[in-house]
C-alpha atoms as a PDB file:
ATOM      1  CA  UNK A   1       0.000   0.000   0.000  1.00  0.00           C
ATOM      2  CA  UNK A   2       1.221   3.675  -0.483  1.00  0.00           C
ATOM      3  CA  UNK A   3       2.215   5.649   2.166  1.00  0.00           C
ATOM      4  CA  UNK A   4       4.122   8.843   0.979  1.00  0.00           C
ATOM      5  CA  UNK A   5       1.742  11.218  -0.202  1.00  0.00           C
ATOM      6  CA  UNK A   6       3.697  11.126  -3.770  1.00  0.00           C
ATOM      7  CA  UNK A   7       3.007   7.729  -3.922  1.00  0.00           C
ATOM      8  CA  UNK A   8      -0.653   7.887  -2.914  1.00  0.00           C
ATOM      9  CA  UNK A   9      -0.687  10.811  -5.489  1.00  0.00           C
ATOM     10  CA  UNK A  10       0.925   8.262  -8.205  1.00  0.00           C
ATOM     11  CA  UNK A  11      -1.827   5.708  -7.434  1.00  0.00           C
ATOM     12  CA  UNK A  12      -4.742   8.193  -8.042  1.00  0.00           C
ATOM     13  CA  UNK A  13      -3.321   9.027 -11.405  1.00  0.00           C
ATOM     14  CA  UNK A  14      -2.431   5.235 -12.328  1.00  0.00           C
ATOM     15  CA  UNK A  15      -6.176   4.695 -11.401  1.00  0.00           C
ATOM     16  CA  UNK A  16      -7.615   7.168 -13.927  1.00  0.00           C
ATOM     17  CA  UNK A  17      -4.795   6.475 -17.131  1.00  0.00           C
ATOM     18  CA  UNK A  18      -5.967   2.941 -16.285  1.00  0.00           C
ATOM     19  CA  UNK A  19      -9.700   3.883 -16.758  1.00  0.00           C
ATOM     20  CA  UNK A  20      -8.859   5.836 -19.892  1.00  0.00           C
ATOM     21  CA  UNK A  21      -6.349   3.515 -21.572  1.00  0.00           C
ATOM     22  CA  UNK A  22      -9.029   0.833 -20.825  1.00  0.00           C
ATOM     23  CA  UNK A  23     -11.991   2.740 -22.968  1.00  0.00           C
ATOM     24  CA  UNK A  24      -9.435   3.863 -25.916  1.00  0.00           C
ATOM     25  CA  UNK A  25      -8.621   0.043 -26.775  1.00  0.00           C
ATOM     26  CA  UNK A  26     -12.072  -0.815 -25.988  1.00  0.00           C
ATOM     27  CA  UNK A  27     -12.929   2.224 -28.708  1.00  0.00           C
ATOM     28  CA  UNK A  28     -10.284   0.588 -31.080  1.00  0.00           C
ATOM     29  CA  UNK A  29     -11.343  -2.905 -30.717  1.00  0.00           C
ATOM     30  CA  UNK A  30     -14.795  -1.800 -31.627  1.00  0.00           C
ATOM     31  CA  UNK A  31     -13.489  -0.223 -34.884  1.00  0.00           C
ATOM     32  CA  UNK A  32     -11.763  -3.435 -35.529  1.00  0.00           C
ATOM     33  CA  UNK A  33     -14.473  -5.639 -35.054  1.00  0.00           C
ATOM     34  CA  UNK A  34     -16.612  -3.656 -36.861  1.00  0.00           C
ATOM     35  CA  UNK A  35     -14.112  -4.597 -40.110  1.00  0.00           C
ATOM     36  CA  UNK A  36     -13.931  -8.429 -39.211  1.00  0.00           C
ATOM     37  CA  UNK A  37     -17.841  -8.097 -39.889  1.00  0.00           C
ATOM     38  CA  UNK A  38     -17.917  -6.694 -42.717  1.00  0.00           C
ATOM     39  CA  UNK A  39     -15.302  -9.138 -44.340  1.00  0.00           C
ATOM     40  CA  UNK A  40     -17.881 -11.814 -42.436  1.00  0.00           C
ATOM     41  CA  UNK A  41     -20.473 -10.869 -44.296  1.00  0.00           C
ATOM     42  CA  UNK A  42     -18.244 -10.738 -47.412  1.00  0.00           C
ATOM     43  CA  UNK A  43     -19.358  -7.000 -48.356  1.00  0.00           C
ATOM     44  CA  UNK A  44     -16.651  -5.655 -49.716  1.00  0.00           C
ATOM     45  CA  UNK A  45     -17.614  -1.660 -49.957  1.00  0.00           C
ATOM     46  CA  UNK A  46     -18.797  -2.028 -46.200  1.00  0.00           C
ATOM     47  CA  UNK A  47     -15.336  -3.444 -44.969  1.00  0.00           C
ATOM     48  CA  UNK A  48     -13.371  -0.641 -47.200  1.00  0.00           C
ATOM     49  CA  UNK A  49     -15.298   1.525 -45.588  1.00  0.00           C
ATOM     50  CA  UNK A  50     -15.081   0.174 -41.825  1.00  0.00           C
ATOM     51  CA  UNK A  51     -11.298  -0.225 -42.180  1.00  0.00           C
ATOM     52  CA  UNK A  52     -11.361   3.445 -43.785  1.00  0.00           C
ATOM     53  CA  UNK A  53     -12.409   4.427 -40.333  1.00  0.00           C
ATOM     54  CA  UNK A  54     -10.455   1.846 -37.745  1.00  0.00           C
ATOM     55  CA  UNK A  55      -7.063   3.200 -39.779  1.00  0.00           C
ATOM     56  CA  UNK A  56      -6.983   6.422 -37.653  1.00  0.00           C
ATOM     57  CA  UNK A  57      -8.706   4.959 -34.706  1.00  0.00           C
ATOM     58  CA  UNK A  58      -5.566   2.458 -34.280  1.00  0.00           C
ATOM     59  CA  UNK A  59      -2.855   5.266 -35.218  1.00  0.00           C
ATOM     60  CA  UNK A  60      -4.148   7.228 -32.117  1.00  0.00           C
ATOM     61  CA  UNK A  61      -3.924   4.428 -30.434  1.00  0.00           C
ATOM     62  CA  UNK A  62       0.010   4.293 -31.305  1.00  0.00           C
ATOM     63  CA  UNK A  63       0.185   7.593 -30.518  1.00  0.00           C
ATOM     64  CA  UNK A  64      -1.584   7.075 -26.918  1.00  0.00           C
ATOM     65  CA  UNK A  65       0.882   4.194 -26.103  1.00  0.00           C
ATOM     66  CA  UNK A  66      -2.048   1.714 -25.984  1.00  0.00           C
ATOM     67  CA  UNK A  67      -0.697  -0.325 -29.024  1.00  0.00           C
ATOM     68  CA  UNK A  68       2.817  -0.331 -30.208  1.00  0.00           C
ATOM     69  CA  UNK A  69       3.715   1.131 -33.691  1.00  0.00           C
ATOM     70  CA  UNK A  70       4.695  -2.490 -34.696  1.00  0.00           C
ATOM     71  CA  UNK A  71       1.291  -4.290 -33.957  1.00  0.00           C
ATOM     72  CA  UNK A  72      -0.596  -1.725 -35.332  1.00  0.00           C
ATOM     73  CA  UNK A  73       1.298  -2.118 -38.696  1.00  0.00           C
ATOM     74  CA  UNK A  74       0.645  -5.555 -38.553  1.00  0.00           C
ATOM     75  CA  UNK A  75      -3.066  -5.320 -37.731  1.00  0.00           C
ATOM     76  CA  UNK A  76      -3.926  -3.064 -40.545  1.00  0.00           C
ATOM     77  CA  UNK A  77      -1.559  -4.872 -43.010  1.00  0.00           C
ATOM     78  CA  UNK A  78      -3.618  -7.892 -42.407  1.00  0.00           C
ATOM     79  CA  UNK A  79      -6.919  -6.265 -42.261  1.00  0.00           C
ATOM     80  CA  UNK A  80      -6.367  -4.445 -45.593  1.00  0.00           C
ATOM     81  CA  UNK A  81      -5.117  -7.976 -47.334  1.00  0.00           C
ATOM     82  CA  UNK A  82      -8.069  -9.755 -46.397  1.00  0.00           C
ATOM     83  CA  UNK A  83     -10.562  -6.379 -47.440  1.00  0.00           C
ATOM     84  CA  UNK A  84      -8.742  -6.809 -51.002  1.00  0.00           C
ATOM     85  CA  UNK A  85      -9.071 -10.556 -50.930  1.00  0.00           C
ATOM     86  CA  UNK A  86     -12.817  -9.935 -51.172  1.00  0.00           C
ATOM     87  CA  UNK A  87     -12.792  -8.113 -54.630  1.00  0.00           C
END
């Protein structure tokens, strides 16, 4: 348990980036699951158009720190093969 106040200060803040950190990959993963429907479904101008929108959704989460640059890359490199694969 903390018991310096900068410690007990440290713990508030952990607590909230926690909460926030939490909802921004929740955001992303919702973006992302959005395209693995679309490609589902096999509707090609829907999943261009989901992945359109999860592209910046994921980069700000690079940005944030809540994915690193290197998954990212990898997540949309896959998700756009598989969006072309359709056609």
């Amino acid at each position: 348990m903390a018991n310096s106040p900068q410690a007990k200060k440290r713990a508030r803040q952990n607590e909230r980036r926690a909460a926030v950190n939490k909802a921004r990959r929740s955001r992303i993963r919702t973006f992302l699951r959005r395209v693995e429907e679309a490609i589902a479904s096999g509707d090609k101008d829907a999943a261009a158009t989901a992945l359109r929108a999860a592209q910046p959704e994921l980069m700000r989460g690079v940005n944030k720190g809540i994915f690193h640059k290197n998954t990212a890359a990898r997540k949309m490199s896959r998700l756009s093969a598989r969006v072309k694969a359709l056609g």
